[in-house]
C-alpha atoms as a PDB file:
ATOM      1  CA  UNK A   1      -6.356   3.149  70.821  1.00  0.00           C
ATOM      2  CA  UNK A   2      -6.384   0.347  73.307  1.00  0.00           C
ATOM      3  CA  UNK A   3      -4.293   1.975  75.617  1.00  0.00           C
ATOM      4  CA  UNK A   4      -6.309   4.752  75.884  1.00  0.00           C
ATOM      5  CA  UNK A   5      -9.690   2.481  76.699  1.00  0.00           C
ATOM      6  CA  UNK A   6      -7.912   0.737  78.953  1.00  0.00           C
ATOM      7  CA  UNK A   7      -7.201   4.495  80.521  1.00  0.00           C
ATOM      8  CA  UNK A   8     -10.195   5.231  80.245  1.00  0.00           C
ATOM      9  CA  UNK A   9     -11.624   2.312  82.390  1.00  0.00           C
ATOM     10  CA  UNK A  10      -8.614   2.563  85.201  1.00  0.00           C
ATOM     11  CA  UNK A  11      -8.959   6.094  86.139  1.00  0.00           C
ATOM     12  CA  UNK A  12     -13.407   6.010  86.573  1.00  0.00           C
ATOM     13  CA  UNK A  13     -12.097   2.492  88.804  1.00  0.00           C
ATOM     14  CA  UNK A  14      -9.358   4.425  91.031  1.00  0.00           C
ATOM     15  CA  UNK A  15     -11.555   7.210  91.685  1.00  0.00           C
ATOM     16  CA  UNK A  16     -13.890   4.469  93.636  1.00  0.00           C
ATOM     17  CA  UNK A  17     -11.218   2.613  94.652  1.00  0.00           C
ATOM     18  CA  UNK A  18      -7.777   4.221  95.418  1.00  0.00           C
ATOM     19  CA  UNK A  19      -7.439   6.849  98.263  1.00  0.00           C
ATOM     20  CA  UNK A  20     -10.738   6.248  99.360  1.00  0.00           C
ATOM     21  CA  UNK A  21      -9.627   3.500 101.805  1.00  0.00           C
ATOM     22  CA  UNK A  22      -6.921   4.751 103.668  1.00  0.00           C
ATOM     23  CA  UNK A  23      -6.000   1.082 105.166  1.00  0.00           C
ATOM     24  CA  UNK A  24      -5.267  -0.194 101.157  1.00  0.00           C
ATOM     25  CA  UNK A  25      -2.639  -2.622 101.116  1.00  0.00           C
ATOM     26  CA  UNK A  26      -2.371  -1.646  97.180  1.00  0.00           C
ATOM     27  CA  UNK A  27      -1.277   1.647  95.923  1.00  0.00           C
ATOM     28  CA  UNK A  28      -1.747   3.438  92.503  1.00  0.00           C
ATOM     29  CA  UNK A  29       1.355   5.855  91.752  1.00  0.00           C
ATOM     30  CA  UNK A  30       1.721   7.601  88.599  1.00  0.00           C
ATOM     31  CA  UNK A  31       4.548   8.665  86.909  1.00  0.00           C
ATOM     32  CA  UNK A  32       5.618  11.062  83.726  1.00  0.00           C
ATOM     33  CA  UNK A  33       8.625   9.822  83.056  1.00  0.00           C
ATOM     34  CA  UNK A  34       9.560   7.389  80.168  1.00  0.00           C
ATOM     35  CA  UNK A  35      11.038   3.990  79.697  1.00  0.00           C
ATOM     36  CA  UNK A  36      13.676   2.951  80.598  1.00  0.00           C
ATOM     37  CA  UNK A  37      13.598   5.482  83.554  1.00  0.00           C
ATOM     38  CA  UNK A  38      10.723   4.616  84.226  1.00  0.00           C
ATOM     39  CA  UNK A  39      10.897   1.513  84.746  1.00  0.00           C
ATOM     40  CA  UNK A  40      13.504   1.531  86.777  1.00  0.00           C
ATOM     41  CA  UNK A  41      11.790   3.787  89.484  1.00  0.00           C
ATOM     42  CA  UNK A  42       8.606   1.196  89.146  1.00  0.00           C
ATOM     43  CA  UNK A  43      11.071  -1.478  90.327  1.00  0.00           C
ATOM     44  CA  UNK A  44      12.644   0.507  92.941  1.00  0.00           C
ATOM     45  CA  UNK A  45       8.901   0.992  94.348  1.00  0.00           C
ATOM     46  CA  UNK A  46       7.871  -2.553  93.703  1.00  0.00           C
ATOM     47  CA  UNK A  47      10.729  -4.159  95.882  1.00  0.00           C
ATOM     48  CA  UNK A  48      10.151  -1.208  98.801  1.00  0.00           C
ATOM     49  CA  UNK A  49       6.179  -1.918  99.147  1.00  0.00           C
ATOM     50  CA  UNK A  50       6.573  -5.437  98.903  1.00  0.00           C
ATOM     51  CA  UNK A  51       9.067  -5.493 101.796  1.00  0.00           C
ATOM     52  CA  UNK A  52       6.173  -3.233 103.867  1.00  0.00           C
ATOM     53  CA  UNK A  53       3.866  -5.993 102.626  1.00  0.00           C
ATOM     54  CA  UNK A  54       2.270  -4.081 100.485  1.00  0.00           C
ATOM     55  CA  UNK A  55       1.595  -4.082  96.327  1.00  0.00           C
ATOM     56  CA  UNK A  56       1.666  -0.926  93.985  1.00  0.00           C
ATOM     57  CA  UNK A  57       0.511  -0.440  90.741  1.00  0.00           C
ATOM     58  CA  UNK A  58       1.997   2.120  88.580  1.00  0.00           C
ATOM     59  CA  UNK A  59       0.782   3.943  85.445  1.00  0.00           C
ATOM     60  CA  UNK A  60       1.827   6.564  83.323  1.00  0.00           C
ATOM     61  CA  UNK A  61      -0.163  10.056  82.410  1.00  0.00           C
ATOM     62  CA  UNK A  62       1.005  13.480  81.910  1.00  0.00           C
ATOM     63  CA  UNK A  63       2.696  15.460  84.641  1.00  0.00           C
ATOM     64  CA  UNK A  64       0.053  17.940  85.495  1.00  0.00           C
ATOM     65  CA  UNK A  65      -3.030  15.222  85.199  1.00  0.00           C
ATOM     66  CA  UNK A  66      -0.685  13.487  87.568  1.00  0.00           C
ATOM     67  CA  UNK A  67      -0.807  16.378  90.376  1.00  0.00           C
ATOM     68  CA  UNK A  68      -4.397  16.863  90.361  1.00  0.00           C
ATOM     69  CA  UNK A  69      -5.020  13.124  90.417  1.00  0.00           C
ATOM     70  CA  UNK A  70      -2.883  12.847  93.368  1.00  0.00           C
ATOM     71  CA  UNK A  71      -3.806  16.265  95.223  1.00  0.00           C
ATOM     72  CA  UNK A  72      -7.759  14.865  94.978  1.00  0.00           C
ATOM     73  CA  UNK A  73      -6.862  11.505  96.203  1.00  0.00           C
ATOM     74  CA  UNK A  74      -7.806   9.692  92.875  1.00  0.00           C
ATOM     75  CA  UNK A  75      -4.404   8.004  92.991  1.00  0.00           C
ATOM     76  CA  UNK A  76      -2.475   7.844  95.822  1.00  0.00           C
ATOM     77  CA  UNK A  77       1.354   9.295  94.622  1.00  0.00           C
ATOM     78  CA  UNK A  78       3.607  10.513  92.752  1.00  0.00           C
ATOM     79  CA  UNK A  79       6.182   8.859  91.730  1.00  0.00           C
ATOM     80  CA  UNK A  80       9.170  11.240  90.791  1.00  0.00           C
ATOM     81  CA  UNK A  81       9.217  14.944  91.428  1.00  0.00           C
ATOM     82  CA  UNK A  82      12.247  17.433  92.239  1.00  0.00           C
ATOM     83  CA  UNK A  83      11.771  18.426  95.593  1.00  0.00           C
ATOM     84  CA  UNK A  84      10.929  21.567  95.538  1.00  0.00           C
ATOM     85  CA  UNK A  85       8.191  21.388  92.763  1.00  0.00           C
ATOM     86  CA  UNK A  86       5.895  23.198  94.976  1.00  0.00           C
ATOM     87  CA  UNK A  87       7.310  25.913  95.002  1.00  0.00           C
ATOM     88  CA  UNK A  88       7.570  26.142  91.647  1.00  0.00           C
ATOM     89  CA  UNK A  89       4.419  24.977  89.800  1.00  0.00           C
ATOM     90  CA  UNK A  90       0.683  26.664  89.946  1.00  0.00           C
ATOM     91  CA  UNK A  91      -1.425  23.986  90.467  1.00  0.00           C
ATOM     92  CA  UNK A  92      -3.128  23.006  94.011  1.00  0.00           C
ATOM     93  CA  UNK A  93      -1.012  20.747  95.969  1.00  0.00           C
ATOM     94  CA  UNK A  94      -2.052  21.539  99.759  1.00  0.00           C
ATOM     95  CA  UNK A  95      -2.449  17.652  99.645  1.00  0.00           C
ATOM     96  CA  UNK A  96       0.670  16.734  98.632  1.00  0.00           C
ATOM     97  CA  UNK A  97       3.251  15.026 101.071  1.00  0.00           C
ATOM     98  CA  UNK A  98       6.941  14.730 100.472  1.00  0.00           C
ATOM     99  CA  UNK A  99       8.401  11.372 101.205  1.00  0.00           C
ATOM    100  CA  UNK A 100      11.984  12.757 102.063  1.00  0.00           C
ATOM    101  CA  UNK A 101      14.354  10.694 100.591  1.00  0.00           C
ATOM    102  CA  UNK A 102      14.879  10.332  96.953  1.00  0.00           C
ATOM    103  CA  UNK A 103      13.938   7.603  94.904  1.00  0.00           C
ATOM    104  CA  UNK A 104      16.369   8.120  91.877  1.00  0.00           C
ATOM    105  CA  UNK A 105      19.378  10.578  90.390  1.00  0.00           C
ATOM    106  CA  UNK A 106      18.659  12.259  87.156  1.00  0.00           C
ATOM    107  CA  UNK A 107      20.781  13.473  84.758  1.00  0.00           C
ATOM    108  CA  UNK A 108      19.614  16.041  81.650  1.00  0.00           C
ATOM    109  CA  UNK A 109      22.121  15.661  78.805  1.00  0.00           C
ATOM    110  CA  UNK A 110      21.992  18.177  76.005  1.00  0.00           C
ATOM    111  CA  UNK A 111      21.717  16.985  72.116  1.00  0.00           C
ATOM    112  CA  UNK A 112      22.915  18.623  69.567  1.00  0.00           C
ATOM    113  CA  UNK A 113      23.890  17.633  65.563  1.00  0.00           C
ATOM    114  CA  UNK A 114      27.128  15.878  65.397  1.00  0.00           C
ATOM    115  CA  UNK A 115      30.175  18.642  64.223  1.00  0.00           C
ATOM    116  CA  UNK A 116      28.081  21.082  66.278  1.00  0.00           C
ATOM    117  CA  UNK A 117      31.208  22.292  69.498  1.00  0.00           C
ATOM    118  CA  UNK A 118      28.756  22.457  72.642  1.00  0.00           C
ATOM    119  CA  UNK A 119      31.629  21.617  74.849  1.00  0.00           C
ATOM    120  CA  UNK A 120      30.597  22.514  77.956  1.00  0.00           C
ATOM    121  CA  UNK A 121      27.244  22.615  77.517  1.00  0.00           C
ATOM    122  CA  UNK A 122      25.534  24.388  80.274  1.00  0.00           C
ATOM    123  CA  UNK A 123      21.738  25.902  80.656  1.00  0.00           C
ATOM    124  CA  UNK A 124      23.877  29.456  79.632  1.00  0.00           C
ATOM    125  CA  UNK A 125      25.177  28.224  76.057  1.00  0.00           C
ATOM    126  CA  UNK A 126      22.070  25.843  74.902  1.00  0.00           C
ATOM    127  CA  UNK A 127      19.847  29.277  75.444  1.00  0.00           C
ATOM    128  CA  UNK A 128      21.713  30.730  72.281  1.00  0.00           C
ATOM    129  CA  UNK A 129      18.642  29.098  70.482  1.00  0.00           C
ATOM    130  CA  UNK A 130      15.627  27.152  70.440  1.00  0.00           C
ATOM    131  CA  UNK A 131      15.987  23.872  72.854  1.00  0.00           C
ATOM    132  CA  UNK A 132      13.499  21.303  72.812  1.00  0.00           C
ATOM    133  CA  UNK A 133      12.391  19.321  75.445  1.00  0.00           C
ATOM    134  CA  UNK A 134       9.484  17.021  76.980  1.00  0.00           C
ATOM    135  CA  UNK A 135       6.589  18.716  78.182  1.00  0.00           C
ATOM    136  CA  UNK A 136       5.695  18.735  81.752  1.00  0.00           C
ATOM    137  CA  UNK A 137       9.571  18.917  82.667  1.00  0.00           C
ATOM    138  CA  UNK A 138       9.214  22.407  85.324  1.00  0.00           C
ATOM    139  CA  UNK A 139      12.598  21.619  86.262  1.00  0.00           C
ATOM    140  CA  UNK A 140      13.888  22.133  82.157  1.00  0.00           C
ATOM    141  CA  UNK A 141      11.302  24.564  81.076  1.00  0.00           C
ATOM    142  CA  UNK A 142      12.420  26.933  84.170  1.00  0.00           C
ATOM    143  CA  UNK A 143      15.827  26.948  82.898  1.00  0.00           C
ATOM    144  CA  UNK A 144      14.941  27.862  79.350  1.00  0.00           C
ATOM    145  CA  UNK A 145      13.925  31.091  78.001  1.00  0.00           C
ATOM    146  CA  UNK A 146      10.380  31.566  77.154  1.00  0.00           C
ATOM    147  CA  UNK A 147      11.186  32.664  73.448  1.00  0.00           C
ATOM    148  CA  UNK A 148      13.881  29.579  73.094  1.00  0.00           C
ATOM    149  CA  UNK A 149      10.991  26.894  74.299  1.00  0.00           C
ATOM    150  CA  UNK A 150       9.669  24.196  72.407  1.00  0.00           C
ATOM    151  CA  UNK A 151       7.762  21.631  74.533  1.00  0.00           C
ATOM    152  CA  UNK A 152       7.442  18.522  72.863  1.00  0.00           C
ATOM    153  CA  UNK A 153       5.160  15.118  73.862  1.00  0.00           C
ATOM    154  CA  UNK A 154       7.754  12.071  73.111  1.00  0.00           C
ATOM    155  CA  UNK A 155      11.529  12.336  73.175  1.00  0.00           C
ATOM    156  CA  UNK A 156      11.472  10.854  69.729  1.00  0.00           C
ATOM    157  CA  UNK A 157       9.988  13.844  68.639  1.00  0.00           C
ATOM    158  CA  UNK A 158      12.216  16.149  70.657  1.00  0.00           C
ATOM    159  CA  UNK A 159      15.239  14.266  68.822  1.00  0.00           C
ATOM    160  CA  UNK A 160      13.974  14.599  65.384  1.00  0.00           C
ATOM    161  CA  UNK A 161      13.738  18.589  65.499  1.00  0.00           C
ATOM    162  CA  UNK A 162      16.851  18.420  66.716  1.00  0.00           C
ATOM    163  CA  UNK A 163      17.901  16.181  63.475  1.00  0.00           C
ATOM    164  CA  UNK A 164      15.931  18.432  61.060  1.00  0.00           C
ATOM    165  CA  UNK A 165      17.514  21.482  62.408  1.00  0.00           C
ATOM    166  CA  UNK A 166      14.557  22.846  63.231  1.00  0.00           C
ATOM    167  CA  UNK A 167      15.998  23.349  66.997  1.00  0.00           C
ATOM    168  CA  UNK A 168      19.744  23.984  68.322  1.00  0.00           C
ATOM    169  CA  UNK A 169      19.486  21.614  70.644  1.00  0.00           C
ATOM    170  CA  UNK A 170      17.418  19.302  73.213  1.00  0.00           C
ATOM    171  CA  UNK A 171      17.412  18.559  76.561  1.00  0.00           C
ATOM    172  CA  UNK A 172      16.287  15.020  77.539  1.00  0.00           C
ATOM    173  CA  UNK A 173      16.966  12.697  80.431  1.00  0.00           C
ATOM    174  CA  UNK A 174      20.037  10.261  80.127  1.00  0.00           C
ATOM    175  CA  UNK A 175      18.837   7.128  80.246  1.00  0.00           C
ATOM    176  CA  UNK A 176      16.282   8.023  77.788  1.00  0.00           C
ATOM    177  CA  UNK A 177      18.167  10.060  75.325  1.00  0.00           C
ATOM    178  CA  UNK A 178      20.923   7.452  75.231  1.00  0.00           C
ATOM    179  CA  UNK A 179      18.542   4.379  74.818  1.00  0.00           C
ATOM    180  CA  UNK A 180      16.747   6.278  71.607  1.00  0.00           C
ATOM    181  CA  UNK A 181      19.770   6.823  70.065  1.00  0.00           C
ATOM    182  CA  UNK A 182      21.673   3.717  70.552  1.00  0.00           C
ATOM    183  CA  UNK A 183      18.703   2.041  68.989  1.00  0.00           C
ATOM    184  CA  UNK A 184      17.914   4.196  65.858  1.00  0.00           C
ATOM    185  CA  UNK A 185      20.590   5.021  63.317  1.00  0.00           C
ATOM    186  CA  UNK A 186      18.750   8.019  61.958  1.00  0.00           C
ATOM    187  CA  UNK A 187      19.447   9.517  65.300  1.00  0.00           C
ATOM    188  CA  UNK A 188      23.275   7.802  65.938  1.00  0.00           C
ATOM    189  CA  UNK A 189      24.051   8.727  62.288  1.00  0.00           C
ATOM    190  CA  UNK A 190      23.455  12.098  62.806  1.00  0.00           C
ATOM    191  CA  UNK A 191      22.806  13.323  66.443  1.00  0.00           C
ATOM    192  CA  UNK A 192      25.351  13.134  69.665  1.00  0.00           C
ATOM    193  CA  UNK A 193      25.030  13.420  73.084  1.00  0.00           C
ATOM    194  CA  UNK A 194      27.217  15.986  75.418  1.00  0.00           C
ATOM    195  CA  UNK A 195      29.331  13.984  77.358  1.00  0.00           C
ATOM    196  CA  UNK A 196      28.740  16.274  80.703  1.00  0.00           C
ATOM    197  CA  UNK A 197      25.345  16.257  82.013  1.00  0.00           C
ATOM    198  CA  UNK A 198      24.159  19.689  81.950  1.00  0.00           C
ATOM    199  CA  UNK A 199      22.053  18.966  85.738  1.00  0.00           C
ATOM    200  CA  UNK A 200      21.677  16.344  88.092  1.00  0.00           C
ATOM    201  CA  UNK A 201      19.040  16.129  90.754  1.00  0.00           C
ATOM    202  CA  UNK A 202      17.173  14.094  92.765  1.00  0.00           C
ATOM    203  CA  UNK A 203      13.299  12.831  92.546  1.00  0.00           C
ATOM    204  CA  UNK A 204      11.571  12.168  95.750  1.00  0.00           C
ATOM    205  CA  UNK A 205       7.753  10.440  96.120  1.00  0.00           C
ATOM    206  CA  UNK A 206       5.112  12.197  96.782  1.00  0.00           C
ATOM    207  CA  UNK A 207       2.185  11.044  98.850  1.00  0.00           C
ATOM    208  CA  UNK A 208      -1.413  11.906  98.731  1.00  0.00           C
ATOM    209  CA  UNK A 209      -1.748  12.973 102.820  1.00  0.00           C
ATOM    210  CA  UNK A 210      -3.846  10.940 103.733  1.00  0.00           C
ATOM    211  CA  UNK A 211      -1.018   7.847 104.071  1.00  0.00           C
ATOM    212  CA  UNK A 212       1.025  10.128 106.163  1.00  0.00           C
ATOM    213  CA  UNK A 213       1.521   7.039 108.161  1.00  0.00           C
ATOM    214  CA  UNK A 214       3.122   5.227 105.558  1.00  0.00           C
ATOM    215  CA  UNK A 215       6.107   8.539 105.270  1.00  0.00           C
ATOM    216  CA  UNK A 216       7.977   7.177 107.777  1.00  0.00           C
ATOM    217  CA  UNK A 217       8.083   3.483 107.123  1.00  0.00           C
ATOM    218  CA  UNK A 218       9.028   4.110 103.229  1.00  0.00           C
ATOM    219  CA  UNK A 219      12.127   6.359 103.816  1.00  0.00           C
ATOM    220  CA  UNK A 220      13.306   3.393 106.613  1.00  0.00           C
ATOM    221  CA  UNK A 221      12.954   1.159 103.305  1.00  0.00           C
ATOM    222  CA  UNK A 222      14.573   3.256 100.537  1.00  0.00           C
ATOM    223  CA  UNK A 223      17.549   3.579 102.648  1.00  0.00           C
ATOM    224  CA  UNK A 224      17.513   0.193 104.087  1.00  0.00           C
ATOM    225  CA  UNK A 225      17.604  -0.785  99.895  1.00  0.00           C
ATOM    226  CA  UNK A 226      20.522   1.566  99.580  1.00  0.00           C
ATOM    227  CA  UNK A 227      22.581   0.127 102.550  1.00  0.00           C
ATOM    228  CA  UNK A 228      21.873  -3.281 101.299  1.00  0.00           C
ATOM    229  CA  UNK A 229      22.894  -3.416  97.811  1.00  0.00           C
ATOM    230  CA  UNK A 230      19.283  -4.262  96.002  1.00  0.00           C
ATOM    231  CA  UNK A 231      18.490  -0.322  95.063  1.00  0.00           C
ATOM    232  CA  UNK A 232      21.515  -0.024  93.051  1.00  0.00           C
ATOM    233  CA  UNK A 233      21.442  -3.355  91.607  1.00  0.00           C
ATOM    234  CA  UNK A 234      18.031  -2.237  90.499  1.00  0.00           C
ATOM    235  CA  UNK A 235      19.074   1.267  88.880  1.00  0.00           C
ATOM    236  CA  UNK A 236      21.797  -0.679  87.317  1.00  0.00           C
ATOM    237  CA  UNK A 237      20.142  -3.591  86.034  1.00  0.00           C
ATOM    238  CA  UNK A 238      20.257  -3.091  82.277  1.00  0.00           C
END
């Protein structure tokens, strides 16, 4: 309940605030992803903006509040998207801008009940039944047939229908699958993760377009963080 006053208050604020003043030295991302993933990419985006002298908040909303937030300048990016999401999803984003080089590698493990052979799992064998998954994933939902969906709001959730049998399997990004599982022995007692990553991609930022000017000057500091060590001693920081 407090969490969602305090998102209450924030969003009415950035609307004033945010990409209304195109010279801001602080910048509002938001991102759908969850701990610890996303953490990591609020680090990676802390260190680069505070090299460029610059701050950044980040917050966390659902992944199609997040697009129309950013498209109507409310906030002023997006944190993580596949490249190519525009291609893909329905909503307006004629404002969007891609920041062309990516800001973290995903992997999507598959989960299954433990004595269940899913050896190689691949987006092929996991649609022999229902897989569930977080909403607001395009990427996942456009590689699972409509009838086999189940679009779920917290991984927890996704893993427990996988535990109750209720689903064949889930779908869930590595970091987070592994971290829920290590920590719960409901889920290590009876669940296991595929080895193999089923995908790996990249996610790239995404800029409202009015900071076009700022494009530039972030890739120069991703990769300048990737040349010098600090970006992966960020993603691997445990």
């Amino acid at each position: 309940m407090k969490n969602s006053v305090i998102l209450y208050f924030v969003i009415p604020v950035l609307m004033i605030f945010s990409c209304s003043i195109l010279a801001n030295t602080n910048f509002v991302f938001a991102t759908h992803t969850k701990p610890p993933l996303s953490d990591k990419i609020a680090a990676v985006y802390q260190e680069a903006f505070e090299r460029m002298g610059h701050s950044v908040e980040f917050i966390t909303l659902p992944g199609r509040r997040i697009i129309y937030f950013v498209n109507d300048c409310v906030i002023d990016g997006d944190a993580s998207r596949i490249k190519n999401f525009q291609q893909i999803t329905s909503d307006n984003t004629e404002n969007y801008l891609l920041i062309d080089e990516p800001i973290i590698t995903i992997e999507l493990v598959v989960i299954v009940k433990k004595g269940v052979d899913f050896v190689p799992a691949s987006w092929a064998t996991i649609n022999t039944g229902r897989v569930a998954y977080i909403g607001g994933s395009m990427h996942i939902k456009n590689n699972v047939a409509v009838h086999n969906r189940v679009a779920l709001p917290k991984a927890s959730t996704v893993l427990e229908m996988v535990k109750r049998g209720r689903v064949q399997s889930a779908v869930l990004f590595k970091e987070v699958a592994t971290e829920l599982i290590n920590k719960n022995k409901a889920y290590n007692n009876y669940l296991k993760i595929i080895d193999e990553p089923i995908d790996r991609f990249y996610l790239y930022p995404f800029l409202n377009k009015k900071h076009i000017g700022l494009r530039a000057k972030l890739i120069k500091v991703l990769q300048e963080m990737k040349l010098d060590g600090s970006y992966e001693a960020i993603i691997n920081k445990a």
